[in-house]
N, C-alpha and C. Protein backbone atom coordinates (compact mmCIF):
# COMPACT_ATOMS: atom_id res chain seq x y z
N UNK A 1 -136.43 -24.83 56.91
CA UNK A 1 -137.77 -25.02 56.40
C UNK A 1 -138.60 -23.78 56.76
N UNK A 2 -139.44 -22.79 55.79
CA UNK A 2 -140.30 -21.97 56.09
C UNK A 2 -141.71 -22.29 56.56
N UNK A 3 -142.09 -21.76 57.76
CA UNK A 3 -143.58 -22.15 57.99
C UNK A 3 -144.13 -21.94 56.97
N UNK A 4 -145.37 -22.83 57.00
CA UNK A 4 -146.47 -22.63 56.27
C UNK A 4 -147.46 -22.04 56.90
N UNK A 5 -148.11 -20.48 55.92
CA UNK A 5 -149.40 -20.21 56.08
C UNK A 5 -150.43 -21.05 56.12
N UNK A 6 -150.98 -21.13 57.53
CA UNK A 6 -152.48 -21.82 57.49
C UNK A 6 -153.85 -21.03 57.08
N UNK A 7 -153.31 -19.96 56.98
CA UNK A 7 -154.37 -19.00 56.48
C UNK A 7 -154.64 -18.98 55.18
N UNK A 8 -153.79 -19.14 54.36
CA UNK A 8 -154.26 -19.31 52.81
C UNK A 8 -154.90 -20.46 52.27
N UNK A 9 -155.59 -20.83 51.46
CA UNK A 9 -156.40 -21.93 51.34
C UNK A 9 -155.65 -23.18 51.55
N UNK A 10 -156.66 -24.60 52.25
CA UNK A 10 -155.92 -25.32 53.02
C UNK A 10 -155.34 -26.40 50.90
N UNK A 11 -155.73 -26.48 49.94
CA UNK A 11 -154.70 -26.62 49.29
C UNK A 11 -153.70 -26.39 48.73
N UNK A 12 -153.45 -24.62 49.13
CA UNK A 12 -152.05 -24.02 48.55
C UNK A 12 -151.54 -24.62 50.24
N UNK A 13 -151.50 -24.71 51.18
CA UNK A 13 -151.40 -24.86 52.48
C UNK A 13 -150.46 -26.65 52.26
N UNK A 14 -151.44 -27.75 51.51
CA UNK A 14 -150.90 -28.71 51.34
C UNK A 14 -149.89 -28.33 50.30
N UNK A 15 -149.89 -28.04 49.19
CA UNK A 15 -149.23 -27.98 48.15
C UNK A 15 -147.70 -27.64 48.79
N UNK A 16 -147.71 -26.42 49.53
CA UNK A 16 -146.28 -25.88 50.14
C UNK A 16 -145.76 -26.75 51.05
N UNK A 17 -146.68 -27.76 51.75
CA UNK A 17 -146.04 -28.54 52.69
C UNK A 17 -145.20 -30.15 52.03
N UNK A 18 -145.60 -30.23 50.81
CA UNK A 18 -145.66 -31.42 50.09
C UNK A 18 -144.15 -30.96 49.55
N UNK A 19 -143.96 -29.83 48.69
CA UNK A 19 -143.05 -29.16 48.09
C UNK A 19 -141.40 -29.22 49.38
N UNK A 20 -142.06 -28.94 50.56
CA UNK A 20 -141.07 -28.91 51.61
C UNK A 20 -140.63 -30.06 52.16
N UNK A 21 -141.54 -31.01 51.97
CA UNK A 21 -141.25 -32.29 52.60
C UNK A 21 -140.40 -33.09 51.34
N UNK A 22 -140.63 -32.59 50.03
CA UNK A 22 -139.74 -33.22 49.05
C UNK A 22 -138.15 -32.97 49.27
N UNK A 23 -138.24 -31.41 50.12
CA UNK A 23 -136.60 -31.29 50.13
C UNK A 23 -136.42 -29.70 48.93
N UNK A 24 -137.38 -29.30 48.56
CA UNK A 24 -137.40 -28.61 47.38
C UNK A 24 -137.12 -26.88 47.99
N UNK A 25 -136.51 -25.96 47.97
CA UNK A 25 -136.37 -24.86 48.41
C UNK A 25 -136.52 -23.67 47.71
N UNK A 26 -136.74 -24.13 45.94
CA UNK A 26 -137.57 -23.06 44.98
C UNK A 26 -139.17 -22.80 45.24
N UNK A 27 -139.54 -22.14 44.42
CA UNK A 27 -141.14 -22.00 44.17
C UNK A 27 -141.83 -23.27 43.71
N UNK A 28 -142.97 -23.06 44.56
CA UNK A 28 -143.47 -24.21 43.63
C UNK A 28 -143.65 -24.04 41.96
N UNK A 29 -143.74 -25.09 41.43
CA UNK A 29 -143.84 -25.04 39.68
C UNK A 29 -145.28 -24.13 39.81
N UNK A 30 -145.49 -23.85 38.66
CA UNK A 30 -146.45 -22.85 38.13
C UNK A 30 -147.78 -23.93 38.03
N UNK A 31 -147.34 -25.40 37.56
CA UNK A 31 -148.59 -25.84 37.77
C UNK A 31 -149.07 -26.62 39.38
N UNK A 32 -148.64 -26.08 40.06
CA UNK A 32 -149.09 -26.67 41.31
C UNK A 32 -150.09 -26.75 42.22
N UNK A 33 -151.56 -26.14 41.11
CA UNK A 33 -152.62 -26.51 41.21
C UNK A 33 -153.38 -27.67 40.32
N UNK A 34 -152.95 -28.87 39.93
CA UNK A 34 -153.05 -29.75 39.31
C UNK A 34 -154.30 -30.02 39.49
N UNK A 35 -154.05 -30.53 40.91
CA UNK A 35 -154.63 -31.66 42.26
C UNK A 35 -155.82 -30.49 42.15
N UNK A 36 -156.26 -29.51 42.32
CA UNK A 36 -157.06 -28.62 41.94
C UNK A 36 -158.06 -28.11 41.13
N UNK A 37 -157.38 -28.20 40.37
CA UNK A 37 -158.04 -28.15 38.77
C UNK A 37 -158.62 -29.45 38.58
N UNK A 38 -157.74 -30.84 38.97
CA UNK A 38 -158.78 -32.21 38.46
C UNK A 38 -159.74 -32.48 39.27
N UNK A 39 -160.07 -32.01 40.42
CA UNK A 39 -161.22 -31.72 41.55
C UNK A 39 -162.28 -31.30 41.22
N UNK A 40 -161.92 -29.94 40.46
CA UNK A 40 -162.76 -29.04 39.89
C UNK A 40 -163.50 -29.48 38.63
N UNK A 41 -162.55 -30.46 38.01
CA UNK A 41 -163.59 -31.45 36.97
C UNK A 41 -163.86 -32.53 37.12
N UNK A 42 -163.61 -33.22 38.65
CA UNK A 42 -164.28 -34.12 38.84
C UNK A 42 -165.80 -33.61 39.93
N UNK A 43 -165.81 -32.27 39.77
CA UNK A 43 -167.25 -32.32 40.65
C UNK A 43 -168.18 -31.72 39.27
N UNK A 44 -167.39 -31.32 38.32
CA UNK A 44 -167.90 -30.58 36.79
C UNK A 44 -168.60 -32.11 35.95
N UNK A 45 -167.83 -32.83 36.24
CA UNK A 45 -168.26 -34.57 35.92
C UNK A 45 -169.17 -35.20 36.50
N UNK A 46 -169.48 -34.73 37.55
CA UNK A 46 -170.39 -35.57 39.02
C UNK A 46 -171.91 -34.79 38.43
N UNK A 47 -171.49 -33.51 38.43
CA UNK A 47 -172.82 -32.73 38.61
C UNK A 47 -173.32 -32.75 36.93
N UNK A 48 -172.24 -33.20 36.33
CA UNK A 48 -173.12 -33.08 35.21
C UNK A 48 -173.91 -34.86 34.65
N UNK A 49 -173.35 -35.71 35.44
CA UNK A 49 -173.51 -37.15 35.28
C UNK A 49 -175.17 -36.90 36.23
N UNK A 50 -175.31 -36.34 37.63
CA UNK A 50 -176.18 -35.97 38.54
C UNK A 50 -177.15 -35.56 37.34
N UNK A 51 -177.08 -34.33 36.43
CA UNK A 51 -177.99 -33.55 36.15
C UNK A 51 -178.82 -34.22 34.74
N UNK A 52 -177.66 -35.22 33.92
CA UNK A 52 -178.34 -36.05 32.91
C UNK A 52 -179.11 -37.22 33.28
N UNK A 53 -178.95 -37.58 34.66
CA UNK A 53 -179.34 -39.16 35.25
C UNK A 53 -180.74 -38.07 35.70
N UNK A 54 -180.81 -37.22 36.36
CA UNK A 54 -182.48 -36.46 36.47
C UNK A 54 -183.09 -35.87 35.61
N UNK A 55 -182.72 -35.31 33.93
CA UNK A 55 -183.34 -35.25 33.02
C UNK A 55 -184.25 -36.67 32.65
N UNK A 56 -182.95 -37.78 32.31
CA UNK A 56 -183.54 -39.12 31.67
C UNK A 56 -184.64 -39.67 33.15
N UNK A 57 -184.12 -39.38 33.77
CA UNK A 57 -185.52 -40.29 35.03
C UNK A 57 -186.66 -38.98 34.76
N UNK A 58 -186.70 -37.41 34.79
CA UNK A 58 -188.16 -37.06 34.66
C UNK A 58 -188.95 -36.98 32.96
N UNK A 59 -188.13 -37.61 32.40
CA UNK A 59 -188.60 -37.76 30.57
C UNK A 59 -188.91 -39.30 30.59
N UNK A 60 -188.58 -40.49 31.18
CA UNK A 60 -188.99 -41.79 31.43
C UNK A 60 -190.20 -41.41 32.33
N UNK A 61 -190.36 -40.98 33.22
CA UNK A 61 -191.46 -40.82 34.22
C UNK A 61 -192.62 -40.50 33.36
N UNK A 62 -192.49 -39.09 32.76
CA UNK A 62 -193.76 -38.88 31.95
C UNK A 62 -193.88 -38.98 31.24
N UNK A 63 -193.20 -40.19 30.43
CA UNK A 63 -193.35 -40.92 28.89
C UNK A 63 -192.61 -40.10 27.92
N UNK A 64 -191.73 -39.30 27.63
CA UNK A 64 -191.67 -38.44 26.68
C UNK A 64 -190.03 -38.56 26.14
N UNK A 65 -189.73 -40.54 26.59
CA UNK A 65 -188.63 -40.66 26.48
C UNK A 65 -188.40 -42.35 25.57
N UNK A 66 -187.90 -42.06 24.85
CA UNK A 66 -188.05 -44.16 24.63
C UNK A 66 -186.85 -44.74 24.80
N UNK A 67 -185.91 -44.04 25.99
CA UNK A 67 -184.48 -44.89 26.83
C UNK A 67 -185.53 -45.70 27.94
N UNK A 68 -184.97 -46.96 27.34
CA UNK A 68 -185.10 -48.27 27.89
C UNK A 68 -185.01 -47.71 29.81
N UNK A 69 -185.74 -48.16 30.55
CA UNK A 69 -185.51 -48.25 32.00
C UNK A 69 -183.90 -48.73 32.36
N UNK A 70 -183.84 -49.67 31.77
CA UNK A 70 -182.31 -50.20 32.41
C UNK A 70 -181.24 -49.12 32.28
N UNK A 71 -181.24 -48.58 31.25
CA UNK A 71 -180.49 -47.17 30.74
C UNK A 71 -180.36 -46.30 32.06
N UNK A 72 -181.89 -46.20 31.76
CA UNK A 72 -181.84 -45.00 33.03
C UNK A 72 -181.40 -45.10 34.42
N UNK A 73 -181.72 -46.37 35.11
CA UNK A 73 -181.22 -46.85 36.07
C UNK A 73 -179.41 -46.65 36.25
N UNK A 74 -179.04 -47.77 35.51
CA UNK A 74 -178.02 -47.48 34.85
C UNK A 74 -177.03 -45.70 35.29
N UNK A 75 -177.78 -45.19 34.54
CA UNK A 75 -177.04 -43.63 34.79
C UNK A 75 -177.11 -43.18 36.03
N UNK A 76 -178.68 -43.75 36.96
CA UNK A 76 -178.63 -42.92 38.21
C UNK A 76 -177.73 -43.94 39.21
N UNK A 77 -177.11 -44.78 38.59
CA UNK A 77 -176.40 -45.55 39.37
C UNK A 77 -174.71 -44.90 39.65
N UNK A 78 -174.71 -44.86 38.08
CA UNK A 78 -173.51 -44.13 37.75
C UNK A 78 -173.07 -42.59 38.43
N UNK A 79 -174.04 -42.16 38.65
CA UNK A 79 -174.12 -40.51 39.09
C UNK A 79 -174.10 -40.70 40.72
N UNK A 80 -174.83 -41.54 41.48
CA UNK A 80 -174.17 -41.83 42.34
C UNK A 80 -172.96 -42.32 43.43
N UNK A 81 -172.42 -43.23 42.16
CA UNK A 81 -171.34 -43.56 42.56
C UNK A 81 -170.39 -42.83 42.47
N UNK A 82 -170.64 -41.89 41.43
CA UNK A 82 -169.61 -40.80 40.99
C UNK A 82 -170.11 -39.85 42.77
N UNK A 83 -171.14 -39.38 42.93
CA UNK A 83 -171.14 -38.77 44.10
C UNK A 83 -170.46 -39.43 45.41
N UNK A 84 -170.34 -40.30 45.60
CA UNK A 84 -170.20 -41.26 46.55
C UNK A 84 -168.93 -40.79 46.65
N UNK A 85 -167.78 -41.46 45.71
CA UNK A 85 -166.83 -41.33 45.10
C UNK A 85 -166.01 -39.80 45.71
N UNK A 86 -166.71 -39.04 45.53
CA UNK A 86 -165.89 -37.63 45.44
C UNK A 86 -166.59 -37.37 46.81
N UNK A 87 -167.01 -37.85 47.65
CA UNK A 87 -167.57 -37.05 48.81
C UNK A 87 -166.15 -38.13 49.56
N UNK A 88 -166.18 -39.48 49.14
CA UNK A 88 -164.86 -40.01 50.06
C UNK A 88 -163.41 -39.30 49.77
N UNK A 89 -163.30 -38.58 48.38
CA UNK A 89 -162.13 -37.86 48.08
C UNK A 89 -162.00 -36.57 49.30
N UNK A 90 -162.93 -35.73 49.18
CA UNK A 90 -162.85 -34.72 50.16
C UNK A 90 -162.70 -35.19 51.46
N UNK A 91 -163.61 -36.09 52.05
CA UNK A 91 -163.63 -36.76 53.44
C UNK A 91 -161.50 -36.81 53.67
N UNK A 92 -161.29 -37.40 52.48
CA UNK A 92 -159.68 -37.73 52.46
C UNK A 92 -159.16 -36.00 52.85
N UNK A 93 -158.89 -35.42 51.99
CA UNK A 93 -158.47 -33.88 52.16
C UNK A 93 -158.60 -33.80 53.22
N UNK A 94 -159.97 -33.35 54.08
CA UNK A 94 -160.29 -32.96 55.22
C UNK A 94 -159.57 -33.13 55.98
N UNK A 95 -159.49 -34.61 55.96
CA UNK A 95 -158.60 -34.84 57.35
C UNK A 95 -157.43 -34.87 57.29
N UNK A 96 -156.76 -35.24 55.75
CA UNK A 96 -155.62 -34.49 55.99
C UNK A 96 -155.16 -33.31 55.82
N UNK A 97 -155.56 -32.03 55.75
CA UNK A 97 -155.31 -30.61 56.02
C UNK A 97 -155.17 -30.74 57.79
N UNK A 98 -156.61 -31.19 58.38
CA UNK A 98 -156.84 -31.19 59.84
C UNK A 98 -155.25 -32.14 60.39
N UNK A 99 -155.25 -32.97 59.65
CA UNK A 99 -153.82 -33.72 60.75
C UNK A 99 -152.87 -32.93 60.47
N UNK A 100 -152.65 -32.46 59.71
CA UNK A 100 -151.00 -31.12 58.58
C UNK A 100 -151.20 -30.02 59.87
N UNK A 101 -152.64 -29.53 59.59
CA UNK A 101 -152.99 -28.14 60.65
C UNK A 101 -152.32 -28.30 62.46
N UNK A 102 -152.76 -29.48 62.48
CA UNK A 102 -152.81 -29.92 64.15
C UNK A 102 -151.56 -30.31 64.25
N UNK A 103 -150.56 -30.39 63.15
CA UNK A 103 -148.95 -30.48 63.46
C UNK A 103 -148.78 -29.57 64.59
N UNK A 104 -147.57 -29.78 65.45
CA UNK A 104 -146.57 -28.92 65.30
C UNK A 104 -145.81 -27.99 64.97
N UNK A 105 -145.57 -26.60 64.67
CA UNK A 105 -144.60 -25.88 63.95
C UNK A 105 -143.03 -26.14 64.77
């Protein structure tokens, strides 16, 4: 088994350790930033759910909107949970890079 760099970002860091623990002794596949890329559009999803739920609440606020209140509610509910959501995803990562890191070599 080859160590893993802890110096390179801690998800190429997981990715190589995941790949090793399968038993696998090639390269990783070319797409083995998946887990990466759907991160990257689930915070592209968050912030953009975030940024339509504070348009519709400051166009309801100063009248210049005729979405029903419940609507709006509604979305800032949604945009939260979506935040919520992805802050427990990372919380997840975190600690597992930190338990992978604090292995053993």
């Amino acid at each position: 088994m080859n160590p893993v760099s802890l110096d390179a970002s801690p998800l190429a860091a997981l990715n190589e350790l995941a790949r090793q623990a399968a038993g696998h002794d090639t390269p990783a596949p070319t797409d083995s930033n998946a887990f990466g890329n759907a991160l990257t559009q689930a915070i592209r999803d968050v912030s953009s759910a975030q940024n339509t739920a504070y348009a519709e609440t400051q166009a309801y606020s100063a009248g210049t909107s005729d979405m029903p209140l419940n609507r709006v509610m509604i979305d800032l509910q949604k945009a939260n949970i979506g935040f919520q959501t992805l802050m427990q995803v990372r919380n997840k990562v975190v600690t597992a890079y930190q338990t992978i890191s604090a292995m053993p070599m």
